[in-house]
PDB file of N, CA and C in Angstrom:
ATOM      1  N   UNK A   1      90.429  88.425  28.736  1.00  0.00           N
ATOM      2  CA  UNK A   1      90.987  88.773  30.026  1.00  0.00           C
ATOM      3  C   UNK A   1      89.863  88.805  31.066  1.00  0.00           C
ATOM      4  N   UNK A   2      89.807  88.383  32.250  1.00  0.00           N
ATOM      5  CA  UNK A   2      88.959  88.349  33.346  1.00  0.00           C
ATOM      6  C   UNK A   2      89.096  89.442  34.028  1.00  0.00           C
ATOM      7  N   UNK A   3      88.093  89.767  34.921  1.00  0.00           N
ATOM      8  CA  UNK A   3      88.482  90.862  36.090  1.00  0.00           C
ATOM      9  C   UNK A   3      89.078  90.277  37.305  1.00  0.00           C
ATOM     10  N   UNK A   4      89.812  90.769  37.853  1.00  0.00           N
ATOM     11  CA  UNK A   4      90.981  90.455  39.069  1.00  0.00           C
ATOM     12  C   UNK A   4      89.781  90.377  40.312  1.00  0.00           C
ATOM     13  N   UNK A   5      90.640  89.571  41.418  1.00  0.00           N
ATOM     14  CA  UNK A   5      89.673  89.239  42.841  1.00  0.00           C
ATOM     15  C   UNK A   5      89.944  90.261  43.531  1.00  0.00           C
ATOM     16  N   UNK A   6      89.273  90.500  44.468  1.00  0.00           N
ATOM     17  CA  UNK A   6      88.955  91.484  45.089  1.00  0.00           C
ATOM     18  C   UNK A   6      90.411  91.932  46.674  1.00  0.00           C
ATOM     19  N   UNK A   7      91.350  90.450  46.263  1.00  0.00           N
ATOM     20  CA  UNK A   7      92.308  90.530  47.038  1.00  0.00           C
ATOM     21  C   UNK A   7      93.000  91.736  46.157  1.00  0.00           C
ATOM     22  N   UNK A   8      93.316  91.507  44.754  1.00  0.00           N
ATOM     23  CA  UNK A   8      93.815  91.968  44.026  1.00  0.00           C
ATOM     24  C   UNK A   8      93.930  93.099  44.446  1.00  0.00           C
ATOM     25  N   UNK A   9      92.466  93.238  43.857  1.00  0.00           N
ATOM     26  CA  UNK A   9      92.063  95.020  43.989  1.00  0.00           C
ATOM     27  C   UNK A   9      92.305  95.940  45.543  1.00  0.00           C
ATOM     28  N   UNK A  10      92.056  94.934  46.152  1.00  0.00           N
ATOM     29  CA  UNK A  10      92.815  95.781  47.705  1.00  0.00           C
ATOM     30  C   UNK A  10      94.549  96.064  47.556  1.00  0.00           C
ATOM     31  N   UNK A  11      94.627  94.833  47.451  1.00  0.00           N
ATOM     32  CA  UNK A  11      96.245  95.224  47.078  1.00  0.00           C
ATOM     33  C   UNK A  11      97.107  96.630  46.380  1.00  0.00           C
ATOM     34  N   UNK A  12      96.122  96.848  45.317  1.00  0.00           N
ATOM     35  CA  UNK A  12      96.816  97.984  44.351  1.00  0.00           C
ATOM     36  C   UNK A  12      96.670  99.293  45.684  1.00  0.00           C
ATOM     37  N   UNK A  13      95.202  99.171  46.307  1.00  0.00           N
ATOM     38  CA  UNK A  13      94.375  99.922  47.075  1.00  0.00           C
ATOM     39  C   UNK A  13      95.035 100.688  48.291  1.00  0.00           C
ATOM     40  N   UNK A  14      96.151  99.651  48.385  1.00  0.00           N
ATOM     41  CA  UNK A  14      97.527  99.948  49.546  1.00  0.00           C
ATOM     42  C   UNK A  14      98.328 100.752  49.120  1.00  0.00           C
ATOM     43  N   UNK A  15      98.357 101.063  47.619  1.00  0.00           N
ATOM     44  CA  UNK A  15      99.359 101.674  47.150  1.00  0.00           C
ATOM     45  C   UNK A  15      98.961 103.422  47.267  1.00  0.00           C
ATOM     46  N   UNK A  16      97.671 103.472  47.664  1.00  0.00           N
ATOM     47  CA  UNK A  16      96.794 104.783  47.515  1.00  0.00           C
ATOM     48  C   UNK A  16      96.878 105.209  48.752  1.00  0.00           C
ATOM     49  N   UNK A  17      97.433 106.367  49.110  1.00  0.00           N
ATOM     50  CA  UNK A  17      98.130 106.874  50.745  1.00  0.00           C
ATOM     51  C   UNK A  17      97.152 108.371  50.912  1.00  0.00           C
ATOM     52  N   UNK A  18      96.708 108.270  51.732  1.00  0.00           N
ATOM     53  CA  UNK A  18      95.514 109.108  52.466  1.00  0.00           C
ATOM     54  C   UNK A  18      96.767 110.073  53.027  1.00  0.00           C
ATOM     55  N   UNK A  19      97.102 111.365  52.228  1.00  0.00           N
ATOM     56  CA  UNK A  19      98.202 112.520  52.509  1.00  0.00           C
ATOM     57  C   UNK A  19      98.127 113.520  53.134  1.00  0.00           C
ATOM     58  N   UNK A  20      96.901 113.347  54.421  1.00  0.00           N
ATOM     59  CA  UNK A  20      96.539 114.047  55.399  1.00  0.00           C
ATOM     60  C   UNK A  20      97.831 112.911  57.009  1.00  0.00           C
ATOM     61  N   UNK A  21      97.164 111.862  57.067  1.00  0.00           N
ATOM     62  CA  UNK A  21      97.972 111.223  57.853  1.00  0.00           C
ATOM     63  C   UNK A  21      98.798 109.945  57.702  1.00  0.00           C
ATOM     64  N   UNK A  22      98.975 110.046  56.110  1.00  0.00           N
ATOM     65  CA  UNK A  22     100.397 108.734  55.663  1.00  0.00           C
ATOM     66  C   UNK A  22     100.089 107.353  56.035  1.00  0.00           C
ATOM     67  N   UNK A  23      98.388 107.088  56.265  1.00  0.00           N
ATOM     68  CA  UNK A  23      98.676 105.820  55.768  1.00  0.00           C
ATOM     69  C   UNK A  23      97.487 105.598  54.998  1.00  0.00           C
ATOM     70  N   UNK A  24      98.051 104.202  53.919  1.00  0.00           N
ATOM     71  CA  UNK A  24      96.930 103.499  52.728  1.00  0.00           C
ATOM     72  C   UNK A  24      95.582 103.889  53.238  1.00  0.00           C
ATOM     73  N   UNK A  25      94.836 103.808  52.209  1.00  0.00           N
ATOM     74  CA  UNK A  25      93.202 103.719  52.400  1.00  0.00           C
ATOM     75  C   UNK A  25      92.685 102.830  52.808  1.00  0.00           C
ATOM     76  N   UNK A  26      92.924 101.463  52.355  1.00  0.00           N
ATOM     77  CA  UNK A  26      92.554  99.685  52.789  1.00  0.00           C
ATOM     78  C   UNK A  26      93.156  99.904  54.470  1.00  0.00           C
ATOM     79  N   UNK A  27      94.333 100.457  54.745  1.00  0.00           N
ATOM     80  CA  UNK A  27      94.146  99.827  56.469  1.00  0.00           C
ATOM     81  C   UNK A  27      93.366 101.273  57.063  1.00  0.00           C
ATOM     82  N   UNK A  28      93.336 102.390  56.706  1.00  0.00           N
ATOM     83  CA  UNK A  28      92.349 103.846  57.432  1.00  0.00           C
ATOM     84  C   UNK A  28      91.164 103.377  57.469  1.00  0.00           C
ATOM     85  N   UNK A  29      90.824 102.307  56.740  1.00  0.00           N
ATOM     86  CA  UNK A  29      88.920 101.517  56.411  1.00  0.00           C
ATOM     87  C   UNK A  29      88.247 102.809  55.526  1.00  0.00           C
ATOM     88  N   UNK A  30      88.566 103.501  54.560  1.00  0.00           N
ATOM     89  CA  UNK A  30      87.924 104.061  53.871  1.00  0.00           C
ATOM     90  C   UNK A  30      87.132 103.307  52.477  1.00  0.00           C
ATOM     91  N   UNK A  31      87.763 102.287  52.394  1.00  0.00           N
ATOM     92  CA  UNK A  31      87.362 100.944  51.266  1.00  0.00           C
ATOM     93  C   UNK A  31      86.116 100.246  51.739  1.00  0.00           C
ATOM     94  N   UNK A  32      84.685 101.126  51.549  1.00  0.00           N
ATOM     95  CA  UNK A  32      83.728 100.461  52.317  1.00  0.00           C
ATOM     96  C   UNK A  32      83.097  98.970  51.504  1.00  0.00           C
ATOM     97  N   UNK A  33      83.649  98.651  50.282  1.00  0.00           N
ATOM     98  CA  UNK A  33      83.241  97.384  49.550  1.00  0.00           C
ATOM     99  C   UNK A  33      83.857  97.245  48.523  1.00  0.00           C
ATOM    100  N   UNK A  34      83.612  95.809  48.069  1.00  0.00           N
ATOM    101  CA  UNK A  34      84.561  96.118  46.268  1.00  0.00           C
ATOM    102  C   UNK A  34      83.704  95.002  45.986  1.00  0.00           C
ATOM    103  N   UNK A  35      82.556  95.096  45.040  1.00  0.00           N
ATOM    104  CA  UNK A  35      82.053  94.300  44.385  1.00  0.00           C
ATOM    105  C   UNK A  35      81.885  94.152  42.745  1.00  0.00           C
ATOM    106  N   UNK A  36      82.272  92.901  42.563  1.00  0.00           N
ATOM    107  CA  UNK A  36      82.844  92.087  41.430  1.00  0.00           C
ATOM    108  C   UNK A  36      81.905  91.199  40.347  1.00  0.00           C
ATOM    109  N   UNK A  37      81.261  91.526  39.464  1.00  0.00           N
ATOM    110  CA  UNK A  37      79.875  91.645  38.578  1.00  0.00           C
ATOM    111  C   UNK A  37      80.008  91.315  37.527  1.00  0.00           C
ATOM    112  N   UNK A  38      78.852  90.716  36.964  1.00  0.00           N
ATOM    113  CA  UNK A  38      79.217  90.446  35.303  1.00  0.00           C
ATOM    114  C   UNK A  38      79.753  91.380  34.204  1.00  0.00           C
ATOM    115  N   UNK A  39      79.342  93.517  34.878  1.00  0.00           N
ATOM    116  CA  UNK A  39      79.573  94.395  34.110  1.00  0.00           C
ATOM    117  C   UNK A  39      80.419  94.674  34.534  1.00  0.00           C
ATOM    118  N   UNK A  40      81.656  94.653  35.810  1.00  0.00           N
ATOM    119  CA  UNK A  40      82.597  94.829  35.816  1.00  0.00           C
ATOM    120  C   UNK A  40      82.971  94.812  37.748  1.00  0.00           C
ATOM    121  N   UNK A  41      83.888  96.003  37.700  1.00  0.00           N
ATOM    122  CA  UNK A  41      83.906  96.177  39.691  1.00  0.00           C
ATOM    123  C   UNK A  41      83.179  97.853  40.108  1.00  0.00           C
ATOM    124  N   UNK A  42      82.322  97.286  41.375  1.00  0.00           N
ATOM    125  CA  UNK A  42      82.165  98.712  41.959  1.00  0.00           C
ATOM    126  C   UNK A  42      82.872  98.564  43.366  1.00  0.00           C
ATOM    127  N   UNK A  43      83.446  99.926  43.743  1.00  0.00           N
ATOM    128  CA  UNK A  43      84.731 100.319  44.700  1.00  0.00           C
ATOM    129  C   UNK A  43      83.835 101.187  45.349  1.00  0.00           C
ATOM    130  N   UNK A  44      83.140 101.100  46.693  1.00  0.00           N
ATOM    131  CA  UNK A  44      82.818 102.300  47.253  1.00  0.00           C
ATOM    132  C   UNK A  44      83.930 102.473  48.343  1.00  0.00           C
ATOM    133  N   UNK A  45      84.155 103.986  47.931  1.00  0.00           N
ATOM    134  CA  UNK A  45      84.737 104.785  49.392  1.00  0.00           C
ATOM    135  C   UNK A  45      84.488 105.689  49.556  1.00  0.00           C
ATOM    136  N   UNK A  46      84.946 106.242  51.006  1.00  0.00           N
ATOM    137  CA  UNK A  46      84.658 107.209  51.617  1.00  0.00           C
ATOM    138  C   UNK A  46      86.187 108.116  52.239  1.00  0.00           C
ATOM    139  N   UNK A  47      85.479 108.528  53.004  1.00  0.00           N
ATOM    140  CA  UNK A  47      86.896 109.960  53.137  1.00  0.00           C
ATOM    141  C   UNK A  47      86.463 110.378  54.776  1.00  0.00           C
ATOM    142  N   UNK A  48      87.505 110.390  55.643  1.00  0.00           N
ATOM    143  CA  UNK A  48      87.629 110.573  56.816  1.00  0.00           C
ATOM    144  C   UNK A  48      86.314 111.776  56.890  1.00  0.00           C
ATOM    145  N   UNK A  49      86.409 112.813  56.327  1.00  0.00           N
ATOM    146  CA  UNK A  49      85.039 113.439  56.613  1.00  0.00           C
ATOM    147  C   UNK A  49      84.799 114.560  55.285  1.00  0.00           C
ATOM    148  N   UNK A  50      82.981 114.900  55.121  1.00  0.00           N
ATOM    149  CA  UNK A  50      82.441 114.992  54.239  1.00  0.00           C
ATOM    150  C   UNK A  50      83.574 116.567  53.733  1.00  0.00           C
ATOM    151  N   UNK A  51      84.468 117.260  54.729  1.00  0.00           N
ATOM    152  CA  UNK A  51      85.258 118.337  54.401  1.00  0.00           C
ATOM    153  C   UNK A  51      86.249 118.464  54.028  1.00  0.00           C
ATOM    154  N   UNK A  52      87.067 117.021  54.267  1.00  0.00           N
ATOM    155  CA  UNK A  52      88.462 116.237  53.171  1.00  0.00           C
ATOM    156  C   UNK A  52      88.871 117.074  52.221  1.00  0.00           C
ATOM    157  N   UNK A  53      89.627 117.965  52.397  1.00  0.00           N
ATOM    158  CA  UNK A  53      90.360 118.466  51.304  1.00  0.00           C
ATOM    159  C   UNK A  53      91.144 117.562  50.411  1.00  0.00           C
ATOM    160  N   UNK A  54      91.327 116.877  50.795  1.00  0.00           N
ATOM    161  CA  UNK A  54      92.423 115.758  49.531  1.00  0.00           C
ATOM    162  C   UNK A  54      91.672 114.629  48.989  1.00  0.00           C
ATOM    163  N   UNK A  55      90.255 114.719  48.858  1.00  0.00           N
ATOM    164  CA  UNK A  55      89.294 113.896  48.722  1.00  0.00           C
ATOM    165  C   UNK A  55      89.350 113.272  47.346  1.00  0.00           C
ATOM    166  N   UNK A  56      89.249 114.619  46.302  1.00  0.00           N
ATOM    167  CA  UNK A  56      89.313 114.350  44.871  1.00  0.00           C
ATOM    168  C   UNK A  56      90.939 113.711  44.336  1.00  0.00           C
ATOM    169  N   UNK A  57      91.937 114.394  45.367  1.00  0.00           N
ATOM    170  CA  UNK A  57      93.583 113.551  44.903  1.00  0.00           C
ATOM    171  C   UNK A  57      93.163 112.289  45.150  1.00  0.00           C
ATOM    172  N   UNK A  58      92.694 112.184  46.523  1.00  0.00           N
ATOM    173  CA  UNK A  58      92.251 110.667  46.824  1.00  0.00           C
ATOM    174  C   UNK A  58      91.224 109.522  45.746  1.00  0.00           C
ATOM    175  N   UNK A  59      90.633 110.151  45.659  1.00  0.00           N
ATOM    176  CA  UNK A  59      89.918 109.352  44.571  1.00  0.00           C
ATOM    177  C   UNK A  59      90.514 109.243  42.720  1.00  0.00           C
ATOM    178  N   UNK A  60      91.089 110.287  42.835  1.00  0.00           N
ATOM    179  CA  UNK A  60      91.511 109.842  41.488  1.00  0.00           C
ATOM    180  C   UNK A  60      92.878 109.123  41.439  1.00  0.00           C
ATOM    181  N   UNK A  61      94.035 109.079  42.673  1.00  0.00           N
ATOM    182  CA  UNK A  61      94.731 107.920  42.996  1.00  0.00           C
ATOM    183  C   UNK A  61      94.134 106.680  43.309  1.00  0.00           C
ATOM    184  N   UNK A  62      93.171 106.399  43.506  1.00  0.00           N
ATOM    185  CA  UNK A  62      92.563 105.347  43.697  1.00  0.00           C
ATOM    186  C   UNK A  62      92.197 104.491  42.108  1.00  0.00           C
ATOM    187  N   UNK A  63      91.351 105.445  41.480  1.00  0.00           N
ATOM    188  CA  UNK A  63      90.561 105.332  39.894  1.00  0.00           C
ATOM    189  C   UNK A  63      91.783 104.721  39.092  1.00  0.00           C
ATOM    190  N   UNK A  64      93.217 105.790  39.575  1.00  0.00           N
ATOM    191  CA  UNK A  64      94.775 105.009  38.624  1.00  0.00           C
ATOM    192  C   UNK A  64      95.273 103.942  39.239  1.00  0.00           C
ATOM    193  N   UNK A  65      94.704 103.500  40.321  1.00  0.00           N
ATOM    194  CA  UNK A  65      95.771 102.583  40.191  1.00  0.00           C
ATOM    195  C   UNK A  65      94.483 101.169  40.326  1.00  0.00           C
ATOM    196  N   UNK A  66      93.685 101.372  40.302  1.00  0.00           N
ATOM    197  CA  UNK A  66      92.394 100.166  40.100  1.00  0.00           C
ATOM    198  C   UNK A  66      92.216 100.391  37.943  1.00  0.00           C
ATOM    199  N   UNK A  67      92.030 101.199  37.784  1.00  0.00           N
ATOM    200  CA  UNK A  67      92.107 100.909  36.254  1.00  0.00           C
ATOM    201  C   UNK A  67      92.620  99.605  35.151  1.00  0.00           C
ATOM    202  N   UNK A  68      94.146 100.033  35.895  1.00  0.00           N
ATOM    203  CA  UNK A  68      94.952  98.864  34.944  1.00  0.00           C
ATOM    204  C   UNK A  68      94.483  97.275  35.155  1.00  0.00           C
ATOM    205  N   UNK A  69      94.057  97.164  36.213  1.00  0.00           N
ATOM    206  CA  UNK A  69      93.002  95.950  36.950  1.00  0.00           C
ATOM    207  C   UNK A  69      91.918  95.319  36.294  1.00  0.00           C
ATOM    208  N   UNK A  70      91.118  96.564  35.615  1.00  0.00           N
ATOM    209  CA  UNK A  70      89.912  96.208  34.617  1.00  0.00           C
ATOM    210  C   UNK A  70      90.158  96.408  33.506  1.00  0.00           C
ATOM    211  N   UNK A  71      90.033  95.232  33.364  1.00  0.00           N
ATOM    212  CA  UNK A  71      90.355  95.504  31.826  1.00  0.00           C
ATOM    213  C   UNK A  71      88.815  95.340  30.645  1.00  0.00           C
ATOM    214  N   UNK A  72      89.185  96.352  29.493  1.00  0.00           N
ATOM    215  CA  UNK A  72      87.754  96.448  28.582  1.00  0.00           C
ATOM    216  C   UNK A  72      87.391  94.862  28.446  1.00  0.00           C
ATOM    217  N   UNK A  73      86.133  94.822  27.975  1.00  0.00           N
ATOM    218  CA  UNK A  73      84.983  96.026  28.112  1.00  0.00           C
ATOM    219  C   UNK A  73      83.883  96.029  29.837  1.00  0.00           C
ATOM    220  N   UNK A  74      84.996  95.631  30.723  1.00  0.00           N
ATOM    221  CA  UNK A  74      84.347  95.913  31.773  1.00  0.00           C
ATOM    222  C   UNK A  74      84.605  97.213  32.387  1.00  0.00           C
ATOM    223  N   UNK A  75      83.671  97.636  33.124  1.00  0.00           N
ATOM    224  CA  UNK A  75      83.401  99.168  33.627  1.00  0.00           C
ATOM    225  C   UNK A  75      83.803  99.059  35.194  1.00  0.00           C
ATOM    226  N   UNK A  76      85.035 100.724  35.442  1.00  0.00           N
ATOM    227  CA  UNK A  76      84.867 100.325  36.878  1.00  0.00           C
ATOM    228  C   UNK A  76      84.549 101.886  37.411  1.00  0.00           C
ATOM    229  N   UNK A  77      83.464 101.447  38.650  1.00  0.00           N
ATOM    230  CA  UNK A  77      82.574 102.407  38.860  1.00  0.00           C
ATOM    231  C   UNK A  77      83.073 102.720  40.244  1.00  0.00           C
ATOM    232  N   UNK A  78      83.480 103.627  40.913  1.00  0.00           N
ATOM    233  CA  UNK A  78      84.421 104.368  41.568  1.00  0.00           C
ATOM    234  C   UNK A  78      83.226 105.280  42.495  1.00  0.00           C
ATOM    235  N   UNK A  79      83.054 104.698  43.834  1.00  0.00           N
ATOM    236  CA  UNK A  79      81.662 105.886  44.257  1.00  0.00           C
ATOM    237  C   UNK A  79      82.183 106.615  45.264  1.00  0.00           C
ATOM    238  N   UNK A  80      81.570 107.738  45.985  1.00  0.00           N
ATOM    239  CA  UNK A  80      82.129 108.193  47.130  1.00  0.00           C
ATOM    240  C   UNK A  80      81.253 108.176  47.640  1.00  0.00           C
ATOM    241  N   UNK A  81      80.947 107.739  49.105  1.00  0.00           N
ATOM    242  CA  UNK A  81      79.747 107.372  49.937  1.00  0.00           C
ATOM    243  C   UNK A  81      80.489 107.866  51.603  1.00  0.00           C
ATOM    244  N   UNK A  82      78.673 108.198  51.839  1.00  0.00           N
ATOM    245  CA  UNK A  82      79.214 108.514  53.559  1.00  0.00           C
ATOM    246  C   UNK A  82      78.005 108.120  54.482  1.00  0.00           C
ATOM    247  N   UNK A  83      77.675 107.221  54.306  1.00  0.00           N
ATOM    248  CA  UNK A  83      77.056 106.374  55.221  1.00  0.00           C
ATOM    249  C   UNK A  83      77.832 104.658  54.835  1.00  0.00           C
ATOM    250  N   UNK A  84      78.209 104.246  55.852  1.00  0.00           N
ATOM    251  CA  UNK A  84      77.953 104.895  57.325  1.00  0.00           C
ATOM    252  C   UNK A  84      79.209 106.162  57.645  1.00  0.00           C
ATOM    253  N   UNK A  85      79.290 107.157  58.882  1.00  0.00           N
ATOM    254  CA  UNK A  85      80.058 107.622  58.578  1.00  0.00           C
ATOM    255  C   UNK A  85      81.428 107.358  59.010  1.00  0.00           C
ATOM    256  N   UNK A  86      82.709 108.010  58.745  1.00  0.00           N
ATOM    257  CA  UNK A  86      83.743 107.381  58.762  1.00  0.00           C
ATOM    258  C   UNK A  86      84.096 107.077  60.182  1.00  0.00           C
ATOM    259  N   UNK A  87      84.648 106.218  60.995  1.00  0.00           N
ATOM    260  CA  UNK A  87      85.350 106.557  62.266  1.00  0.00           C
ATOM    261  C   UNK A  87      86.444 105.426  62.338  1.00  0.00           C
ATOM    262  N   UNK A  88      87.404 105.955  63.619  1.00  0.00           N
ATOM    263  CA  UNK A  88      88.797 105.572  63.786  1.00  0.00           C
ATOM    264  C   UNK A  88      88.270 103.980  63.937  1.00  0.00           C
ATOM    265  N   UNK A  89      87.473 104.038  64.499  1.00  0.00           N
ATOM    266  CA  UNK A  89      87.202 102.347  64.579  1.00  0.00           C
ATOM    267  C   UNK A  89      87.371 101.499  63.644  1.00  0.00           C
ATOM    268  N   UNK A  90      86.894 102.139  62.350  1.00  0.00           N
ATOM    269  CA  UNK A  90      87.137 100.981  60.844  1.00  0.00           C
ATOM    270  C   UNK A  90      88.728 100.885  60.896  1.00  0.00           C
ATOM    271  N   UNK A  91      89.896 101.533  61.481  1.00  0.00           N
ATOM    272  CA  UNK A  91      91.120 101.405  61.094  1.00  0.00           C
ATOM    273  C   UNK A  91      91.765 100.296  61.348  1.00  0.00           C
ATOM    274  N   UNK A  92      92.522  99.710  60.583  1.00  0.00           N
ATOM    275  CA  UNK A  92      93.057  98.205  60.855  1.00  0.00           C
ATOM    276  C   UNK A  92      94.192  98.382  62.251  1.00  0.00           C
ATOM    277  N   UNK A  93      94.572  97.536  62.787  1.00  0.00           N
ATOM    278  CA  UNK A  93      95.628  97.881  63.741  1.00  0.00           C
ATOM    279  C   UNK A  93      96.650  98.587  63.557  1.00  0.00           C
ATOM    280  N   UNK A  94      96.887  97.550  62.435  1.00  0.00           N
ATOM    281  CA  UNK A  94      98.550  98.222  61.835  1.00  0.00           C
ATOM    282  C   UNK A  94      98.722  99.963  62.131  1.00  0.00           C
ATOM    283  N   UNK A  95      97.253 100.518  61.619  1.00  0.00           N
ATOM    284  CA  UNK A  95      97.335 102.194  61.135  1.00  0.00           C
ATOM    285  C   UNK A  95      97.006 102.274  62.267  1.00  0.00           C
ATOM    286  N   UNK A  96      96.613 101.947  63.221  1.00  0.00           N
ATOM    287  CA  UNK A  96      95.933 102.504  64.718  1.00  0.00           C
ATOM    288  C   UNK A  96      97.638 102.781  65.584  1.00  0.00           C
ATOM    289  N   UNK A  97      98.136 101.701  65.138  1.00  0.00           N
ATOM    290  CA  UNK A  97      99.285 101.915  65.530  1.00  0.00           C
ATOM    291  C   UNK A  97     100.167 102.979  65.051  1.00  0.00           C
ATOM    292  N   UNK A  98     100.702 102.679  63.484  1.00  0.00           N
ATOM    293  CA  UNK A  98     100.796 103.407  62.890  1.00  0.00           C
ATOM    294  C   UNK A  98     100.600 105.416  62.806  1.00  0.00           C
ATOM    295  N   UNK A  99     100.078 105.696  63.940  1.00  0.00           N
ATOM    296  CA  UNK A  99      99.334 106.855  64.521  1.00  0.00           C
ATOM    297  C   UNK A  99      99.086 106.986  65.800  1.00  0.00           C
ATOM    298  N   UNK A 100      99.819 105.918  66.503  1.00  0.00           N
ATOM    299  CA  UNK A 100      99.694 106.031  67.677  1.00  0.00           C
ATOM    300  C   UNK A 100      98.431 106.134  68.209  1.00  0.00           C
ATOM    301  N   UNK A 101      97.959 105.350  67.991  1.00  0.00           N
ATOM    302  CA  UNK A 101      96.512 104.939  68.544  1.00  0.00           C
ATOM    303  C   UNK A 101      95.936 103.694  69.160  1.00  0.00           C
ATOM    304  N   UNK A 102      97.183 102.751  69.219  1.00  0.00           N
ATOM    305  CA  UNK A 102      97.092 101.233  69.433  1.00  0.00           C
ATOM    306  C   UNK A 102      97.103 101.575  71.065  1.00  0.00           C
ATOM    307  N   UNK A 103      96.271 100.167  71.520  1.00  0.00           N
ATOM    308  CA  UNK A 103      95.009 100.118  72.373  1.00  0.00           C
ATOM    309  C   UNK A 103      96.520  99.762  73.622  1.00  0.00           C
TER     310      UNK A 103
END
């Protein structure tokens, strides 16, 4: 079995809903990379800010639904990073809108 493309892996990534303001992680821009390796995938994200109470739900909805994706014996390494730090700017339109924030 191969490891899935990185479209893939965004895809599942939509399914993971940031339950402070209802929308996915991939359009909030908390998905700061997804890189795809001979030992497997690394997923860095981040979290609107370093005080995120729903940080750890967040990440371990993330870990379930990227799992089924990798399959053994590749490793998937799941980071939480905050540089750079988060802002409304990384948000895709859709969610800018989505929140009433469209320009």
């Amino acid at each position: 079995m191969s490891l899935p493309t990185e479209e893939a892996l965004r895809t599942v990534l939509r399914q993971v809903v940031d339950p402070e303001v209802g929308v996915n992680i991939v359009d909030l821009g908390l998905v700061y990379g997804i890189d795809i390796g001979d030992n497997g995938v690394v997923v860095r994200l981040t979290m609107t800010s370093p005080a995120c109470p729903m940080g750890d739900l967040v990440m371990d909805e993330a870990r379930a639904a990227l799992e089924p994706l990798v399959p053994e014996p590749y490793d998937l390494d799941l980071q939480l990073v905050w540089e750079p730090p988060w802002s409304p700017a990384l948000m895709s339109p859709k969610a800018k809108d989505t929140l009433g924030w469209g320009e």
